[in-house]
C-alpha atoms as a PDB file:
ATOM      1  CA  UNK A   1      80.679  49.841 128.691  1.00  0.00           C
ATOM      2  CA  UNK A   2      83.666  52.417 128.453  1.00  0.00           C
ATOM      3  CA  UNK A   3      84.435  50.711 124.682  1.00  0.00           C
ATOM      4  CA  UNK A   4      80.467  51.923 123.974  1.00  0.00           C
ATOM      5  CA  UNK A   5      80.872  55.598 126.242  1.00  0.00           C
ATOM      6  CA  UNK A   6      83.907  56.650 123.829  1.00  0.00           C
ATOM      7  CA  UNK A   7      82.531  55.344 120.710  1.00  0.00           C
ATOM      8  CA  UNK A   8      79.661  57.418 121.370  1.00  0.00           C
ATOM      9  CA  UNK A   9      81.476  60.468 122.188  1.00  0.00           C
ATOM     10  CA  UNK A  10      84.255  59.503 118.822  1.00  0.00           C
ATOM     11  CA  UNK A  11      80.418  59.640 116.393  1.00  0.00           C
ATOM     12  CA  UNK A  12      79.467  62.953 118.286  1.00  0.00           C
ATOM     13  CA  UNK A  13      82.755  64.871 117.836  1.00  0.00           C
ATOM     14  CA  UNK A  14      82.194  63.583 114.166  1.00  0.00           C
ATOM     15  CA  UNK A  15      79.065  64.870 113.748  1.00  0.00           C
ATOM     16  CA  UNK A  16      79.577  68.277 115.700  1.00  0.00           C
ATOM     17  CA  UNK A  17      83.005  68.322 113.094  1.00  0.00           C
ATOM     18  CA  UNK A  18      81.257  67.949 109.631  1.00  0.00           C
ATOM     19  CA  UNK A  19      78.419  70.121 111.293  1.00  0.00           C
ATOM     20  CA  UNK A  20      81.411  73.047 111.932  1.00  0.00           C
ATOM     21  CA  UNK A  21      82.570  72.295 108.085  1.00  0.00           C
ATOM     22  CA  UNK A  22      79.220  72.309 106.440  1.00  0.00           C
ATOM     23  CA  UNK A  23      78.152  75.749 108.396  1.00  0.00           C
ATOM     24  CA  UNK A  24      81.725  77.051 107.210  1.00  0.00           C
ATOM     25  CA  UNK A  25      80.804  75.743 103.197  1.00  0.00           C
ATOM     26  CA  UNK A  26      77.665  77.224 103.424  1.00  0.00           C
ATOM     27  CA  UNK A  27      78.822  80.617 104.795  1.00  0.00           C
ATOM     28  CA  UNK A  28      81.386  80.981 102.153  1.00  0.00           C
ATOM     29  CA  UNK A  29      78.753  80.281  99.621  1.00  0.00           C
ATOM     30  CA  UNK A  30      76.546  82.261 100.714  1.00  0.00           C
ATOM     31  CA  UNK A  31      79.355  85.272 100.608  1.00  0.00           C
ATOM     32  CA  UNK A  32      78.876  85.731 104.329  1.00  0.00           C
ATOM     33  CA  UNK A  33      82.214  87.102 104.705  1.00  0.00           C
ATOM     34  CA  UNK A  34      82.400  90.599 102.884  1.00  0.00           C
ATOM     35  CA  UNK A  35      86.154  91.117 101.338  1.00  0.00           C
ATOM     36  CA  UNK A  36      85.793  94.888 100.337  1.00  0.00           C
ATOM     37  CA  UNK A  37      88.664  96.212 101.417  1.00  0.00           C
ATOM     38  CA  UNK A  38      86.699  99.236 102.928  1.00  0.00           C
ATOM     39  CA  UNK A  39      85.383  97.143 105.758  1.00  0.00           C
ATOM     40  CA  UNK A  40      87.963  95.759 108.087  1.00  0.00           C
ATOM     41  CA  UNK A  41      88.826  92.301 109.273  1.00  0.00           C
ATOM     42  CA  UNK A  42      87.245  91.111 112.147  1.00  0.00           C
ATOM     43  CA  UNK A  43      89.089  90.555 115.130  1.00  0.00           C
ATOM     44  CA  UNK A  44      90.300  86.821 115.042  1.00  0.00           C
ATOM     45  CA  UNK A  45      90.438  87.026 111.209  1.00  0.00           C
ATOM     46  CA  UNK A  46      92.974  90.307 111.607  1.00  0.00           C
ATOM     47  CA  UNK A  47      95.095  88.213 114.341  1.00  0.00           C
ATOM     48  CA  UNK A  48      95.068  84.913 112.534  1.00  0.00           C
ATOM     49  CA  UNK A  49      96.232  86.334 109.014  1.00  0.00           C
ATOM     50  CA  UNK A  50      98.821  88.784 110.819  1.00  0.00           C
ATOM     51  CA  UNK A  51     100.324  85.834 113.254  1.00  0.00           C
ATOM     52  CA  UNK A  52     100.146  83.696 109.927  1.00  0.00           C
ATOM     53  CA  UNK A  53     102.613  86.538 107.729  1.00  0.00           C
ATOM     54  CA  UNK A  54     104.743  87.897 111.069  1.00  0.00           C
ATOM     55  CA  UNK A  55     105.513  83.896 111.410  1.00  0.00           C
ATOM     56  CA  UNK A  56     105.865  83.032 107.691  1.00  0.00           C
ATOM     57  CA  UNK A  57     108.536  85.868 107.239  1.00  0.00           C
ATOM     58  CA  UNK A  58     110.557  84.945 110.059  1.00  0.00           C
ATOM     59  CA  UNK A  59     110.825  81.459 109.494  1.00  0.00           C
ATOM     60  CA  UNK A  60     111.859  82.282 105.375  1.00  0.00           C
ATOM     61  CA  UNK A  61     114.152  85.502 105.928  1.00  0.00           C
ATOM     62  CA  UNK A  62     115.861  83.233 108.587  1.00  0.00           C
ATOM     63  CA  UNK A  63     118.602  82.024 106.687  1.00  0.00           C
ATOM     64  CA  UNK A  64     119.377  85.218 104.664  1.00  0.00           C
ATOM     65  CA  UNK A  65     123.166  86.659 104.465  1.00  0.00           C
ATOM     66  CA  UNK A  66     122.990  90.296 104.112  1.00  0.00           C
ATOM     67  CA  UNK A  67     126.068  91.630 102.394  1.00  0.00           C
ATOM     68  CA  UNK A  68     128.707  93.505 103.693  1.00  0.00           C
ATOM     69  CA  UNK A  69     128.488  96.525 101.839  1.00  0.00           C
ATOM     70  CA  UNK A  70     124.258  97.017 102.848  1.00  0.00           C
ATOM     71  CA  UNK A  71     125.365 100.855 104.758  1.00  0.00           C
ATOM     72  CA  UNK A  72     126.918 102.304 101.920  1.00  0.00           C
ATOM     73  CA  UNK A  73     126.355 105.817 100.327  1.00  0.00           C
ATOM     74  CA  UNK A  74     125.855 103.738  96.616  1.00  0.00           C
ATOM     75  CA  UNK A  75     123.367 101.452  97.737  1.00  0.00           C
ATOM     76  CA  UNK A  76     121.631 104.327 100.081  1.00  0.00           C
ATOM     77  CA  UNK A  77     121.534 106.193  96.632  1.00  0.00           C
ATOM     78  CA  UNK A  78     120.231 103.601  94.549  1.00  0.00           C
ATOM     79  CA  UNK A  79     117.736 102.618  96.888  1.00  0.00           C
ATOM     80  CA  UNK A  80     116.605 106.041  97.096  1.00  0.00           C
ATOM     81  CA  UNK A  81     116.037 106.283  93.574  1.00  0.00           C
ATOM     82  CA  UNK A  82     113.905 103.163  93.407  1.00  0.00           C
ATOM     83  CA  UNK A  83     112.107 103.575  96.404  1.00  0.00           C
ATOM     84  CA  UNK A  84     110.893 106.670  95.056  1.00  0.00           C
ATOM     85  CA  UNK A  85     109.784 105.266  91.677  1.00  0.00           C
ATOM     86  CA  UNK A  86     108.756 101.894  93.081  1.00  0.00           C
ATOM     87  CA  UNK A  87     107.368 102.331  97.052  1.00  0.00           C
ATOM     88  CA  UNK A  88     106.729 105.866  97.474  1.00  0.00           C
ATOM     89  CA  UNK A  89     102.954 105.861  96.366  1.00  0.00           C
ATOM     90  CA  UNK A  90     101.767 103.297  99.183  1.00  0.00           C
ATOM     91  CA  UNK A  91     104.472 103.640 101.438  1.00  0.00           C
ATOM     92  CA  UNK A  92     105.127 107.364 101.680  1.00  0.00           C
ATOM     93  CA  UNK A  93     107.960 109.462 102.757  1.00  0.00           C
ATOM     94  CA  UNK A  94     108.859 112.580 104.853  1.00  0.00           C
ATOM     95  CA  UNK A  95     106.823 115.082 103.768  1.00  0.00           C
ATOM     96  CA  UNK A  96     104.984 113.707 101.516  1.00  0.00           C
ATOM     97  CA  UNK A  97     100.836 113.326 101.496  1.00  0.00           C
ATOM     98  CA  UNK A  98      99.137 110.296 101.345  1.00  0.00           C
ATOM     99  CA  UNK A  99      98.262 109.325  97.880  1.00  0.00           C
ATOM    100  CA  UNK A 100      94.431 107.974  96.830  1.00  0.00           C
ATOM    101  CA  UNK A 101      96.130 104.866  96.428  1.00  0.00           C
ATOM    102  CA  UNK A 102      97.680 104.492  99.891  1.00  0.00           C
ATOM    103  CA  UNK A 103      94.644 105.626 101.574  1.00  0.00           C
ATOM    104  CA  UNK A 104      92.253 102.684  99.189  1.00  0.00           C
ATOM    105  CA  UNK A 105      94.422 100.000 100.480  1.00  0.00           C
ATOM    106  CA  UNK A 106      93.203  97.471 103.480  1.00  0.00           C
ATOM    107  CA  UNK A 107      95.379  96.551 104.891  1.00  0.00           C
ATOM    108  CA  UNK A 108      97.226  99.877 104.991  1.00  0.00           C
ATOM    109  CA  UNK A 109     100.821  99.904 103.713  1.00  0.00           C
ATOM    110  CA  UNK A 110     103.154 100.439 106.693  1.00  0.00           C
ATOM    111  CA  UNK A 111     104.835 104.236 106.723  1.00  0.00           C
ATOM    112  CA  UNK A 112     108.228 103.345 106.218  1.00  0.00           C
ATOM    113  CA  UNK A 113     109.646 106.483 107.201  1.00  0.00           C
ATOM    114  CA  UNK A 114     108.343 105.763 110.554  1.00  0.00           C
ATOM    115  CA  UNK A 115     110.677 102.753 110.735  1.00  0.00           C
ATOM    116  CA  UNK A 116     109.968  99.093 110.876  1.00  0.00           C
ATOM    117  CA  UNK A 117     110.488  96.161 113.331  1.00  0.00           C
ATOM    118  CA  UNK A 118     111.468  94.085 110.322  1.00  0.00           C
ATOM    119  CA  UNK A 119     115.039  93.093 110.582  1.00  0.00           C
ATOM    120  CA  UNK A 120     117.141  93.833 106.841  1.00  0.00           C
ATOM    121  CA  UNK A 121     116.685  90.094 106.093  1.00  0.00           C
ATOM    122  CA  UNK A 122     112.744  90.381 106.313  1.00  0.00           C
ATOM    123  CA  UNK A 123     112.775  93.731 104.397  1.00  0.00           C
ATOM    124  CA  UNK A 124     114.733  91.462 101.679  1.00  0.00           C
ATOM    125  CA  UNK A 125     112.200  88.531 101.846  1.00  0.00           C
ATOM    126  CA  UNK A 126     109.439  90.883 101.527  1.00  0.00           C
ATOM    127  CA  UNK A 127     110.775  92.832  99.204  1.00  0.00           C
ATOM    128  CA  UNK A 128     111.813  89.999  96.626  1.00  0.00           C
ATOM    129  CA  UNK A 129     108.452  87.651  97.119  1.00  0.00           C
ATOM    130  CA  UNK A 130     105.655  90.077  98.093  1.00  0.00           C
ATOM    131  CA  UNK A 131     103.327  89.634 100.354  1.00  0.00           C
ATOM    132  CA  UNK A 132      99.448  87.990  99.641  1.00  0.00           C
ATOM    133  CA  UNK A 133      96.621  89.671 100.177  1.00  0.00           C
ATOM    134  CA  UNK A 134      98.419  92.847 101.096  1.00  0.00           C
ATOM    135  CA  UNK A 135      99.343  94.365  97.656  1.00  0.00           C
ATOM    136  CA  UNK A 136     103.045  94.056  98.194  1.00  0.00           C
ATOM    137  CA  UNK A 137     103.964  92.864  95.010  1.00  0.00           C
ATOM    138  CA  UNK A 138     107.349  90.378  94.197  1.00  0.00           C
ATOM    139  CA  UNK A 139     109.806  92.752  93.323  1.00  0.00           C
ATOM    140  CA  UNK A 140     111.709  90.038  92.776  1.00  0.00           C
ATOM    141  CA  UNK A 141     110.328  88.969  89.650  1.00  0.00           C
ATOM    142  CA  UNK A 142     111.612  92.146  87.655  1.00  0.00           C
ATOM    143  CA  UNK A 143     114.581  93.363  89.704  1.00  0.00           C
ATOM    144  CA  UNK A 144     117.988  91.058  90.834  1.00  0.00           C
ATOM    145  CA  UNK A 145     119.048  90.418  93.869  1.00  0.00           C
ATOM    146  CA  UNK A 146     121.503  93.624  94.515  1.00  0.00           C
ATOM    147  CA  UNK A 147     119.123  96.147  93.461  1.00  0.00           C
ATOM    148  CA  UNK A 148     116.658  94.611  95.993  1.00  0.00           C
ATOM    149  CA  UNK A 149     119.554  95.131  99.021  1.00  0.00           C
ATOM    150  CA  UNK A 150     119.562  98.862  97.457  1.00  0.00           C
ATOM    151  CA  UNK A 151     116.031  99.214  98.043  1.00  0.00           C
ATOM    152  CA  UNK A 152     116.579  97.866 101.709  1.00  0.00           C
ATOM    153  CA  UNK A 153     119.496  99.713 102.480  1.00  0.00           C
ATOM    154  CA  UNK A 154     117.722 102.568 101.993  1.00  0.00           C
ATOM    155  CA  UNK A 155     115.071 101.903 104.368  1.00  0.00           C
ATOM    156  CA  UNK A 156     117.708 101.753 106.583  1.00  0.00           C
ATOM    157  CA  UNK A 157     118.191 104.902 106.286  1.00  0.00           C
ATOM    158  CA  UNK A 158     114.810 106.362 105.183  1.00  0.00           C
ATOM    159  CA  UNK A 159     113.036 106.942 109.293  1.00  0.00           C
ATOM    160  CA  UNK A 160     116.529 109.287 109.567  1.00  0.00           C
ATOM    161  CA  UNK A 161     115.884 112.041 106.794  1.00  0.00           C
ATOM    162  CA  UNK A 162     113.786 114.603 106.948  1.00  0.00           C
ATOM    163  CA  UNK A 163     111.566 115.418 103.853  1.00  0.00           C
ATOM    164  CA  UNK A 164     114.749 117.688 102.575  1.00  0.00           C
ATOM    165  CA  UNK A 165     117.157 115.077 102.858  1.00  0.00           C
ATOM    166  CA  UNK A 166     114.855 112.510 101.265  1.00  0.00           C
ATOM    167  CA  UNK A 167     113.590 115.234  98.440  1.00  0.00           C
ATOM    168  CA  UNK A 168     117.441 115.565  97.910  1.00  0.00           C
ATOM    169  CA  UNK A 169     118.951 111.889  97.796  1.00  0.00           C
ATOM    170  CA  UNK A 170     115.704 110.006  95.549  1.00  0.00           C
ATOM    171  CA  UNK A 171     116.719 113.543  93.204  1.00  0.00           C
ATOM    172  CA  UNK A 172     120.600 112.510  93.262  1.00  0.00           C
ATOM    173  CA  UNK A 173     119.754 108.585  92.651  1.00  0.00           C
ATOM    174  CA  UNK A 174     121.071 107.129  89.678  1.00  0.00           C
ATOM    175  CA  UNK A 175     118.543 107.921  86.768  1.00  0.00           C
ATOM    176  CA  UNK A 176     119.922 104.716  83.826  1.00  0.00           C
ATOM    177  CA  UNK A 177     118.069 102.420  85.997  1.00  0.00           C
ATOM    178  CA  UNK A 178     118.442  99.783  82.410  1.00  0.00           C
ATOM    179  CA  UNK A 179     122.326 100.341  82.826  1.00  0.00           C
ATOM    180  CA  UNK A 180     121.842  99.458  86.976  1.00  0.00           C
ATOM    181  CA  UNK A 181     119.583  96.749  86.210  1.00  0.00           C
ATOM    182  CA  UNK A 182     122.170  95.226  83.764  1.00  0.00           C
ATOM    183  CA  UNK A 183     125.036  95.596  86.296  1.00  0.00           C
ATOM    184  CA  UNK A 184     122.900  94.382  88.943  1.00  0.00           C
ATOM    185  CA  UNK A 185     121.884  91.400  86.648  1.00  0.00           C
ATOM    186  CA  UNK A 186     125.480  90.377  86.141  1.00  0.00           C
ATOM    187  CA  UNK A 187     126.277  90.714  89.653  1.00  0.00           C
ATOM    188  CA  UNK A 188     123.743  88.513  90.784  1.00  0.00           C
ATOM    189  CA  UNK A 189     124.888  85.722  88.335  1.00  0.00           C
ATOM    190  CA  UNK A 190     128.332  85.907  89.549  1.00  0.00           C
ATOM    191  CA  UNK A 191     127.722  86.177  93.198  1.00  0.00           C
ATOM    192  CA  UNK A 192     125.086  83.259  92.793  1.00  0.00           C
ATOM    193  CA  UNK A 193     121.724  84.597  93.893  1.00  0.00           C
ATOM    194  CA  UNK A 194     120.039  85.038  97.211  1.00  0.00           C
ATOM    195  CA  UNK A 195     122.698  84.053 100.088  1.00  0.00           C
ATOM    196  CA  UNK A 196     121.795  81.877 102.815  1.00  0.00           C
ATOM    197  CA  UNK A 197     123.156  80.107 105.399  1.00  0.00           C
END
């Protein structure tokens, strides 16, 4: 009798199962879900995908060994240099406006010069591998290793400056970005890549 009572209730957890999966199929045929990045996530689609990249950066920035030298004036400079060429036009800056890009974007690029909750390690990960379905691209396909800590040593320092400071330090960064990229290149060789523990 009990063998027969769960075999019955194993064959209707089935059947309510592939009846879950085949309304799921048919919805994403049907294009039930609309992607335009004009119309927002719902809810528990918002929550799922941002628990799903909060947890996926933590758990792969984890190991990463910032070096020692991440506070200093060069790599601030650098950074500030990129960052303006590279991260400006979604992520802003003091005194900047929002560009028509920024504002077409879902989701919305953070405002850096707000600050972040990302630890230096995260900024790194992010930086270097991108981000899906956000349109963070992976810096780290064009640019080494050290000119990547530039970048994040300057966010360090970016929610400190006002929009003269930052006006003044992406003017003084290093314009031979080829020469920097080289030098960067080399380093990165030498010191063996992305550090962890």
């Amino acid at each position: 009798m009990a063998a027969t009572q769960n075999r019955r209730r194993s064959i209707a957890i089935l059947i309510v199962a592939l009846g879950v999966v085949a309304a799921l199929a048919l919805f994403i045929e049907l294009g039930g879900y609309n992607v335009a990045a004009d119309a927002p996530h719902t809810a528990p689609v918002r929550t799922f995908l941002d628990t799903v990249r909060r947890r996926s950066i933590a758990a792969r920035a984890a190991g990463i060994v910032l070096p020692r030298d991440l506070g200093s004036p060069q790599r601030i400079q650098a950074g500030a240099g990129l960052y303006g060429e590279m991260c400006a036009t979604c992520h802003g800056g003091p005194g900047l406006e929002k560009t028509e890009l920024a504002q077409g974007l879902y989701p919305q690029a953070p405002d850096l010069a707000r600050g972040s909750a990302l630890t230096p390690a995260q900024q790194f990960w992010i930086i270097k591998h991108g981000v899906k379905m956000t349109a963070m691209p992976a810096w780290g396909r064009t640019h080494p290793d050290p000119l990547i800590w530039d970048m994040v040593a300057f966010l360090q320092r970016l929610p400190h400056l006002s929009a003269k400071q930052y006006r003044a330090l992406v003017a003084s960064a290093p314009e031979d970005h080829d020469e920097m990229m080289q030098e960067a290149s080399e380093a990165h060789h030498h010191e063996g890549g992305e550090a962890h523990h």
